[in-house]
N, C-alpha and C. Protein backbone atom coordinates (compact mmCIF):
# COMPACT_ATOMS: atom_id res chain seq x y z
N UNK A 1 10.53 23.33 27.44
CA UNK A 1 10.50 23.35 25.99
C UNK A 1 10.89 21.99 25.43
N UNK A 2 11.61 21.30 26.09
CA UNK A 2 12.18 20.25 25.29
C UNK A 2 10.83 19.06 25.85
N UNK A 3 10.00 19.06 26.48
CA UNK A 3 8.61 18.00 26.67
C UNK A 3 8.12 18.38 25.55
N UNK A 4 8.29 19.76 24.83
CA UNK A 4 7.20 20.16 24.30
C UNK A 4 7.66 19.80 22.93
N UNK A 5 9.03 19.80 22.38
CA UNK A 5 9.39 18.98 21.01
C UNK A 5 8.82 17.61 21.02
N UNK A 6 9.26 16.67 22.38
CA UNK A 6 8.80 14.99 22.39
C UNK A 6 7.82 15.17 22.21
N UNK A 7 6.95 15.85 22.60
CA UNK A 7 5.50 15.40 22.50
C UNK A 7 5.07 16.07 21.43
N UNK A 8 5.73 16.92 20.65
CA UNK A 8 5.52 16.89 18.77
C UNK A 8 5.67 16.15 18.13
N UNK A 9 6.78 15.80 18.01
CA UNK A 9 7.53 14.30 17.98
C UNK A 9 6.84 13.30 17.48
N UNK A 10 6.42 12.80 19.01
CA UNK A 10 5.40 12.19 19.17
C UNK A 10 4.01 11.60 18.43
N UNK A 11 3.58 12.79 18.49
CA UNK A 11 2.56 13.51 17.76
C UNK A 11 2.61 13.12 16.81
N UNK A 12 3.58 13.77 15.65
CA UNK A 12 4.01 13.49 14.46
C UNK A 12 3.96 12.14 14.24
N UNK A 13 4.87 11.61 14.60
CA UNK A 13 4.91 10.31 14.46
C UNK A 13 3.51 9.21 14.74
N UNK A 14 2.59 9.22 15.66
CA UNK A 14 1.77 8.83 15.53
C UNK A 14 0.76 8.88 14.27
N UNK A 15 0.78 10.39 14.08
CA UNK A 15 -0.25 10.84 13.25
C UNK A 15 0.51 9.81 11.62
N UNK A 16 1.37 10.00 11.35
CA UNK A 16 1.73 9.37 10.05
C UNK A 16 1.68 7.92 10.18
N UNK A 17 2.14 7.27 11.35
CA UNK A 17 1.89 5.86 11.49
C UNK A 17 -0.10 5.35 11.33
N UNK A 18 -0.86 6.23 11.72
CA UNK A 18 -2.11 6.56 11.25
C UNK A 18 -2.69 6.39 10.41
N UNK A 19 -1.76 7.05 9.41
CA UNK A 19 -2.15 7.48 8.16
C UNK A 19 -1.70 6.11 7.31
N UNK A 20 -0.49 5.41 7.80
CA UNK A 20 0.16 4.75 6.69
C UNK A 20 1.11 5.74 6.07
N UNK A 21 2.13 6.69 6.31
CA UNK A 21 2.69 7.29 6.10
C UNK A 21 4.41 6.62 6.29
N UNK A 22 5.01 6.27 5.30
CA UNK A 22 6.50 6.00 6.06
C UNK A 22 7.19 6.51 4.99
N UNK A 23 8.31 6.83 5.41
CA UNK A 23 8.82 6.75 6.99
C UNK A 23 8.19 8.12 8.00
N UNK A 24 7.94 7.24 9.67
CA UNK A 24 7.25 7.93 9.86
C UNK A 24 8.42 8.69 11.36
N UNK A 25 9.48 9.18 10.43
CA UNK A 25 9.95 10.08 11.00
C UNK A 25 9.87 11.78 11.08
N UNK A 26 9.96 12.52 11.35
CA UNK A 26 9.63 13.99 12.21
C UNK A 26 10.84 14.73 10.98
N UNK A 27 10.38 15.29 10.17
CA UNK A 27 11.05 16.52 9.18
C UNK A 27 10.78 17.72 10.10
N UNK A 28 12.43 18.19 10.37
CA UNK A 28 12.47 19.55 10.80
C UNK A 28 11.32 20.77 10.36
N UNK A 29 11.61 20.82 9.01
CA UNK A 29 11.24 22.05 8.02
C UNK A 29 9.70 21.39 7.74
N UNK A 30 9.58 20.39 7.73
CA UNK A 30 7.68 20.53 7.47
C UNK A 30 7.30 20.41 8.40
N UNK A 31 7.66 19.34 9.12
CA UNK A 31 6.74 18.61 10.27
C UNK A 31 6.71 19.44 11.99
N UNK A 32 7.95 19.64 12.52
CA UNK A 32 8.22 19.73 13.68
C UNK A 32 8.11 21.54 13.72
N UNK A 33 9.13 22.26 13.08
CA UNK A 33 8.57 23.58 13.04
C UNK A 33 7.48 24.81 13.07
N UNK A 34 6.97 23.95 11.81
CA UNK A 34 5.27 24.35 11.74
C UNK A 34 4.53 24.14 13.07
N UNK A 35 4.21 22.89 13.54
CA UNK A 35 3.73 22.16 14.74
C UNK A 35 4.56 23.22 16.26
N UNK A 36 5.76 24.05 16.48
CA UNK A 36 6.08 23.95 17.34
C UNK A 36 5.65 25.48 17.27
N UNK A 37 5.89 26.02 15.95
CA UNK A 37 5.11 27.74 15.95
C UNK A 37 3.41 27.70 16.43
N UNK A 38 3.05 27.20 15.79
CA UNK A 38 1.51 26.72 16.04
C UNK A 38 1.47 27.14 17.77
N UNK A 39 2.26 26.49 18.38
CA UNK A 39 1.67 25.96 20.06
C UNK A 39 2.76 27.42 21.05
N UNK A 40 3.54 27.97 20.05
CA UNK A 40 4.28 28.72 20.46
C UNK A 40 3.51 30.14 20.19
N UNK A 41 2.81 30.47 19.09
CA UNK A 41 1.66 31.57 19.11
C UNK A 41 0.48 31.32 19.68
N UNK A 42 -0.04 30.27 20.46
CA UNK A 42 -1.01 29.69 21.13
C UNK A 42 -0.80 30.53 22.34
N UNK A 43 0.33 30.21 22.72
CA UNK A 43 0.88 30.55 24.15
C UNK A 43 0.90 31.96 24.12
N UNK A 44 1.36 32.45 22.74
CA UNK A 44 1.45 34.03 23.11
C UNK A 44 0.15 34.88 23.04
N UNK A 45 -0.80 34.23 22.74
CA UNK A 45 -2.38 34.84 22.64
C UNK A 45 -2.67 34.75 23.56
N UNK A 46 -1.89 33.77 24.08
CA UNK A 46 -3.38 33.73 26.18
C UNK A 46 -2.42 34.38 26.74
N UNK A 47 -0.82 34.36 27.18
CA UNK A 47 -0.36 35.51 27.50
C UNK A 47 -0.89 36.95 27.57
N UNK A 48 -1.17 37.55 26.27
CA UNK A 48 -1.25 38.88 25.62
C UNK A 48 -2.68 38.50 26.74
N UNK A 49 -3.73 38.12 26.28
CA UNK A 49 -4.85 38.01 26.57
C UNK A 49 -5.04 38.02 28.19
N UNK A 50 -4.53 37.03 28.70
CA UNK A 50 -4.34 37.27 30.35
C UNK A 50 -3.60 38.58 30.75
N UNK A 51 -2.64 39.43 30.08
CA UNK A 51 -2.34 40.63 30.74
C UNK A 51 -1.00 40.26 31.32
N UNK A 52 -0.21 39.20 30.91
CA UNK A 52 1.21 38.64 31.61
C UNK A 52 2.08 39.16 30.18
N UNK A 53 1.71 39.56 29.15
CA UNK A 53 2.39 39.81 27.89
C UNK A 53 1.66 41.30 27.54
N UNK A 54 2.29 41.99 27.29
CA UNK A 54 1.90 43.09 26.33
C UNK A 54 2.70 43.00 24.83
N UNK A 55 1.51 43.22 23.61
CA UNK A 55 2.09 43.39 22.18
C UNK A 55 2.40 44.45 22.15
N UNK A 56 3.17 44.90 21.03
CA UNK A 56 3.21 45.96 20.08
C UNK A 56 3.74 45.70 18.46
N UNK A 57 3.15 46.29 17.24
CA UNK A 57 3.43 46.37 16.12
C UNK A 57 4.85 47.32 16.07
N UNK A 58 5.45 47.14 15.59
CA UNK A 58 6.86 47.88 15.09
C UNK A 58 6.69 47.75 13.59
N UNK A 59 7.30 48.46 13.16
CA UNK A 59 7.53 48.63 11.21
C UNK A 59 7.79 47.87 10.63
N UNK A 60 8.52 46.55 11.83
CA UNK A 60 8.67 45.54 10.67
C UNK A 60 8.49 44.21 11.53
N UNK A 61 7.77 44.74 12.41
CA UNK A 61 7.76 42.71 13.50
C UNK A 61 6.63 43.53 14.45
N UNK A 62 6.52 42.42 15.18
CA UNK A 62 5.89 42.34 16.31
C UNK A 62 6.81 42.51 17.53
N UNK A 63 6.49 43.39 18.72
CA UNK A 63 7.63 43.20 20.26
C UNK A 63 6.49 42.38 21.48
N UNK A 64 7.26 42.53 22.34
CA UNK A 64 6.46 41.39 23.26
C UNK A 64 7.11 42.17 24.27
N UNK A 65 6.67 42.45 25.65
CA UNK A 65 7.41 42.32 26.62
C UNK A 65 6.59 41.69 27.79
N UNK A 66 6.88 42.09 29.20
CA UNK A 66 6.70 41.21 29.95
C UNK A 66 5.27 42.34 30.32
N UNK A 67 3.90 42.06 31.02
CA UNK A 67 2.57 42.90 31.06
C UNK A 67 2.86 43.46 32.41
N UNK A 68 2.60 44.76 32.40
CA UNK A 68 2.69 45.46 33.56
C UNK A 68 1.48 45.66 34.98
């Protein structure tokens, strides 16, 4: 997990140096969060999808466990 912040990071930071964006440091709450849910529901779709994750809806969330 923690390759996977640097190379948001990263990311981030490139992309605004890009742009002409400064300062082209990494905001928790816009930048890095968003970007780390993104790649973190990525993961849980090919999970679910490969059969290593099973979903379920609950009343007020989503559960996850491990696919049987």
């Amino acid at each position: 997990m923690e390759e996977i912040v640097i190379q948001v990071i990263d990311e981030v930071r490139q992309s605004k140096a890009e742009r002409g964006v400064v300062p082209t440091h990494v905001l928790y709450y816009k930048d890095l969060l968003p970007e780390v849910r993104a790649r973190v529901l990525v993961a849980i779709e090919n999970l679910v999808s490969s059969g290593k994750l099973t979903m379920v809806n609950t009343i007020n969330d989503t559960a996850y466990d491990l696919g049987d």
